[in-house]
N, C-alpha and C. Protein backbone atom coordinates (compact mmCIF):
# COMPACT_ATOMS: atom_id res chain seq x y z
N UNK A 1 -9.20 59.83 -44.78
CA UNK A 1 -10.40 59.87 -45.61
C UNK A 1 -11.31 58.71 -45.19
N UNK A 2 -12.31 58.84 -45.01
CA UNK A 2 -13.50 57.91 -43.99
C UNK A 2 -13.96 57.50 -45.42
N UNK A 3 -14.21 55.33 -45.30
CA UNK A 3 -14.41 54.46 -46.00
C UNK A 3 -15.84 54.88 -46.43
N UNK A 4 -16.87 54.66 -47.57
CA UNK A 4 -17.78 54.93 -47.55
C UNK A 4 -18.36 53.28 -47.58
N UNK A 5 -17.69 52.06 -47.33
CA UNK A 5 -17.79 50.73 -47.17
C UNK A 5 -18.01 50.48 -45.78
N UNK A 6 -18.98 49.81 -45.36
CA UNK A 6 -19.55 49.72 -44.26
C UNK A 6 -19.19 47.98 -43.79
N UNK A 7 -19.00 47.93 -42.75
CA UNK A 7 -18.02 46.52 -42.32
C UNK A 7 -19.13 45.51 -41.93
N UNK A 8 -19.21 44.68 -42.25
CA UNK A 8 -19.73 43.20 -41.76
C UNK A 8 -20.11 43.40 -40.26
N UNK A 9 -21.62 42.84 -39.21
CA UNK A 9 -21.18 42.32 -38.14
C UNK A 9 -19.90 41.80 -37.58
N UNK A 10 -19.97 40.67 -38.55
CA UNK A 10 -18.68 39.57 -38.25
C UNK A 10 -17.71 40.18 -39.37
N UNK A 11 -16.52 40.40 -39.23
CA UNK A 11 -15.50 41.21 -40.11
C UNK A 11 -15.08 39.63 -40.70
N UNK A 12 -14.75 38.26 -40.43
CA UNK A 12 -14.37 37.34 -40.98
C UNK A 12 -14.96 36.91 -41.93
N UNK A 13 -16.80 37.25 -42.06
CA UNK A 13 -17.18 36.67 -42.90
C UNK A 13 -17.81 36.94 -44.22
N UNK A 14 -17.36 36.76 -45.26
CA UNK A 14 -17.23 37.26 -46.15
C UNK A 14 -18.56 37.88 -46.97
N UNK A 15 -18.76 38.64 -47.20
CA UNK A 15 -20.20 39.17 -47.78
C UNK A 15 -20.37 39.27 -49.37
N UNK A 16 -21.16 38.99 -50.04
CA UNK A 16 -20.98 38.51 -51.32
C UNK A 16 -22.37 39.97 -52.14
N UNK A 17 -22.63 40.28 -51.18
CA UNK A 17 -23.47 41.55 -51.81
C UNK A 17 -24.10 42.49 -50.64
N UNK A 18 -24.77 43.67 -51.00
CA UNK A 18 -25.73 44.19 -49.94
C UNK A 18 -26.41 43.25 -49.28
N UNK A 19 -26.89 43.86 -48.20
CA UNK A 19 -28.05 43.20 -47.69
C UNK A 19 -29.37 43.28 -48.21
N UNK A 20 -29.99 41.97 -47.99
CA UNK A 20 -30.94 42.07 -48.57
C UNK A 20 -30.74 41.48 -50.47
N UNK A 21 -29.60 41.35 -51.32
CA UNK A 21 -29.63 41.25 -52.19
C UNK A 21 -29.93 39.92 -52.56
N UNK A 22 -29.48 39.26 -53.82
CA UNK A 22 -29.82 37.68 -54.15
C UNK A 22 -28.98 36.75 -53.52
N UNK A 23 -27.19 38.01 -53.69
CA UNK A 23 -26.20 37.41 -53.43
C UNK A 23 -25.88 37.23 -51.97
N UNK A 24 -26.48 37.97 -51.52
CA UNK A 24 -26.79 38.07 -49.69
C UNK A 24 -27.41 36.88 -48.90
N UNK A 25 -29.03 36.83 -49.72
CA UNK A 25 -29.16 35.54 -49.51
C UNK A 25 -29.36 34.44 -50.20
N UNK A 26 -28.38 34.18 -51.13
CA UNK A 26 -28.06 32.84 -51.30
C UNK A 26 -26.59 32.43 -50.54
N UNK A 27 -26.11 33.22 -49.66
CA UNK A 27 -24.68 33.37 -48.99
C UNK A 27 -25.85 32.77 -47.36
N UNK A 28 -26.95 33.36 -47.30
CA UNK A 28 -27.04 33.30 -46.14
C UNK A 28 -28.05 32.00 -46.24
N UNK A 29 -28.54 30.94 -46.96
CA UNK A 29 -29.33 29.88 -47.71
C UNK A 29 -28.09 28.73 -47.13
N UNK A 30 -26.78 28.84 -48.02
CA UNK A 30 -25.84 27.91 -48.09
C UNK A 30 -25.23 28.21 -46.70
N UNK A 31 -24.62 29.52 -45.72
CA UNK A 31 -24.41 28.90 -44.54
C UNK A 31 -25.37 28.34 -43.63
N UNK A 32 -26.98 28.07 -43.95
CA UNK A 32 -27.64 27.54 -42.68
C UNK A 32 -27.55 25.96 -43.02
N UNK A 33 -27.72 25.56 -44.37
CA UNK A 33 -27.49 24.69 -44.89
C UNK A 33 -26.00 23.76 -44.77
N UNK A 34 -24.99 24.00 -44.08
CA UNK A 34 -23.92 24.13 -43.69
C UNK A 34 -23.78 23.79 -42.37
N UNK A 35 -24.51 24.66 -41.38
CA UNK A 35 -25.01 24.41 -40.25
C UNK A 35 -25.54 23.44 -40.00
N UNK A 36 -26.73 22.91 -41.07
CA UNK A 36 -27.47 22.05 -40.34
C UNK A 36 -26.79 21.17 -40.63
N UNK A 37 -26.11 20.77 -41.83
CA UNK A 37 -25.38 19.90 -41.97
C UNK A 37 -24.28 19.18 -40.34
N UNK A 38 -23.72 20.38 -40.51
CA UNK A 38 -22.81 20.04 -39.27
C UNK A 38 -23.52 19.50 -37.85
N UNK A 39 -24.89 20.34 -37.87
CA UNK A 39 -25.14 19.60 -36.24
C UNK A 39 -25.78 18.22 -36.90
N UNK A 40 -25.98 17.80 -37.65
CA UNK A 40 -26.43 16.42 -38.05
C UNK A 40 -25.70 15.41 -37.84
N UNK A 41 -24.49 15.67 -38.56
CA UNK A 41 -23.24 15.17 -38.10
C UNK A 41 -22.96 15.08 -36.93
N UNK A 42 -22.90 16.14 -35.91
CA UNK A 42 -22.09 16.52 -34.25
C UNK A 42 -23.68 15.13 -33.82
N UNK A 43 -24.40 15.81 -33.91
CA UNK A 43 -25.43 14.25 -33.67
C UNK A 43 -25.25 13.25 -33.84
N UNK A 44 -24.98 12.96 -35.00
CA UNK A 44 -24.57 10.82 -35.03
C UNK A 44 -23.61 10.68 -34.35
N UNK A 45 -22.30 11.60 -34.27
CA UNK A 45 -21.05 11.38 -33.31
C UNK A 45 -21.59 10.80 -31.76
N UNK A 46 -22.02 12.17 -31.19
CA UNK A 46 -22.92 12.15 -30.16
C UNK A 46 -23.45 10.67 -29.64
N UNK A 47 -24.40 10.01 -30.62
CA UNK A 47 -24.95 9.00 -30.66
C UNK A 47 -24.17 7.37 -30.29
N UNK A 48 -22.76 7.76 -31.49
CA UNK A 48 -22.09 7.06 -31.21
C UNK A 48 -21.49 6.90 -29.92
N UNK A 49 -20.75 7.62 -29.80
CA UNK A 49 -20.28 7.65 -28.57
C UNK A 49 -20.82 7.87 -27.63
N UNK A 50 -22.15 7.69 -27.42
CA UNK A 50 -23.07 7.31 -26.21
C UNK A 50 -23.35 6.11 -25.92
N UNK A 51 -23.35 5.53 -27.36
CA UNK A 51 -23.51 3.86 -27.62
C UNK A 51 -22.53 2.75 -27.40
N UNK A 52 -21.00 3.49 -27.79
CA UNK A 52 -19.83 3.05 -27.29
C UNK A 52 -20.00 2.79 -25.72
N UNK A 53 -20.34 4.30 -25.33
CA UNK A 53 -19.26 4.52 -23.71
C UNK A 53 -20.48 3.16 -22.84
N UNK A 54 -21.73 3.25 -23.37
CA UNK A 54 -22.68 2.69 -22.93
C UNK A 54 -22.12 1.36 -22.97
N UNK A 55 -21.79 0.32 -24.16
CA UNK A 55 -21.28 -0.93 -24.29
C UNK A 55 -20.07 -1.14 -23.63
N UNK A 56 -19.26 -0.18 -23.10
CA UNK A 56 -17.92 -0.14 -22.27
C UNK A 56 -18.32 -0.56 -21.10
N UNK A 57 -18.80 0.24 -20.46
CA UNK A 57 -19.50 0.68 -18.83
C UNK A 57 -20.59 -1.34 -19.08
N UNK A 58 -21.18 -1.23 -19.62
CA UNK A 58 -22.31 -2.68 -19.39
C UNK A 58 -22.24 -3.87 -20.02
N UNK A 59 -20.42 -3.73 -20.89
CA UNK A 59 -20.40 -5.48 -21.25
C UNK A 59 -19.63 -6.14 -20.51
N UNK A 60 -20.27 -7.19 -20.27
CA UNK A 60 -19.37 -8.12 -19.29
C UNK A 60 -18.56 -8.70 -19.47
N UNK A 61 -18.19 -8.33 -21.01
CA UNK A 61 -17.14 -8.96 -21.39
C UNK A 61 -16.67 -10.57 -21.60
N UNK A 62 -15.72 -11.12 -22.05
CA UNK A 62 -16.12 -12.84 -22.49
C UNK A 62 -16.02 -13.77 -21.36
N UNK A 63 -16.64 -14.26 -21.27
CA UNK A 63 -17.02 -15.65 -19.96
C UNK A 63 -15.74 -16.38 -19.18
């Protein structure tokens, strides 16, 4: 008997209404928000450890 439920792009991720609904996008609001979060983060890392490897490689270390 064929589902009359129609599957996600992504089958992992969880869908909280039709498309297009409130619940759709406030699902799709909070993962970009999520996102940006994270590359904000992967950025200061980034930063850091550019700043590290940089002070490794060019300190001369104590006299």
């Amino acid at each position: 008997m064929p589902s009359s439920h129609t599957e996600p792009a992504d089958e992992e991720t969880p869908q909280w209404g039709p498309p297009g609904s409130p619940l759709q996008k406030a699902q799709s609001e909070i993962a970009r928000r999520i996102a940006k979060e994270i590359m904000r983060v992967d950025r200061k890392a980034l930063e850091l450890d550019a700043k590290t490897a940089f002070r490794a490689v060019h300190d001369p270390g104590p006299a």
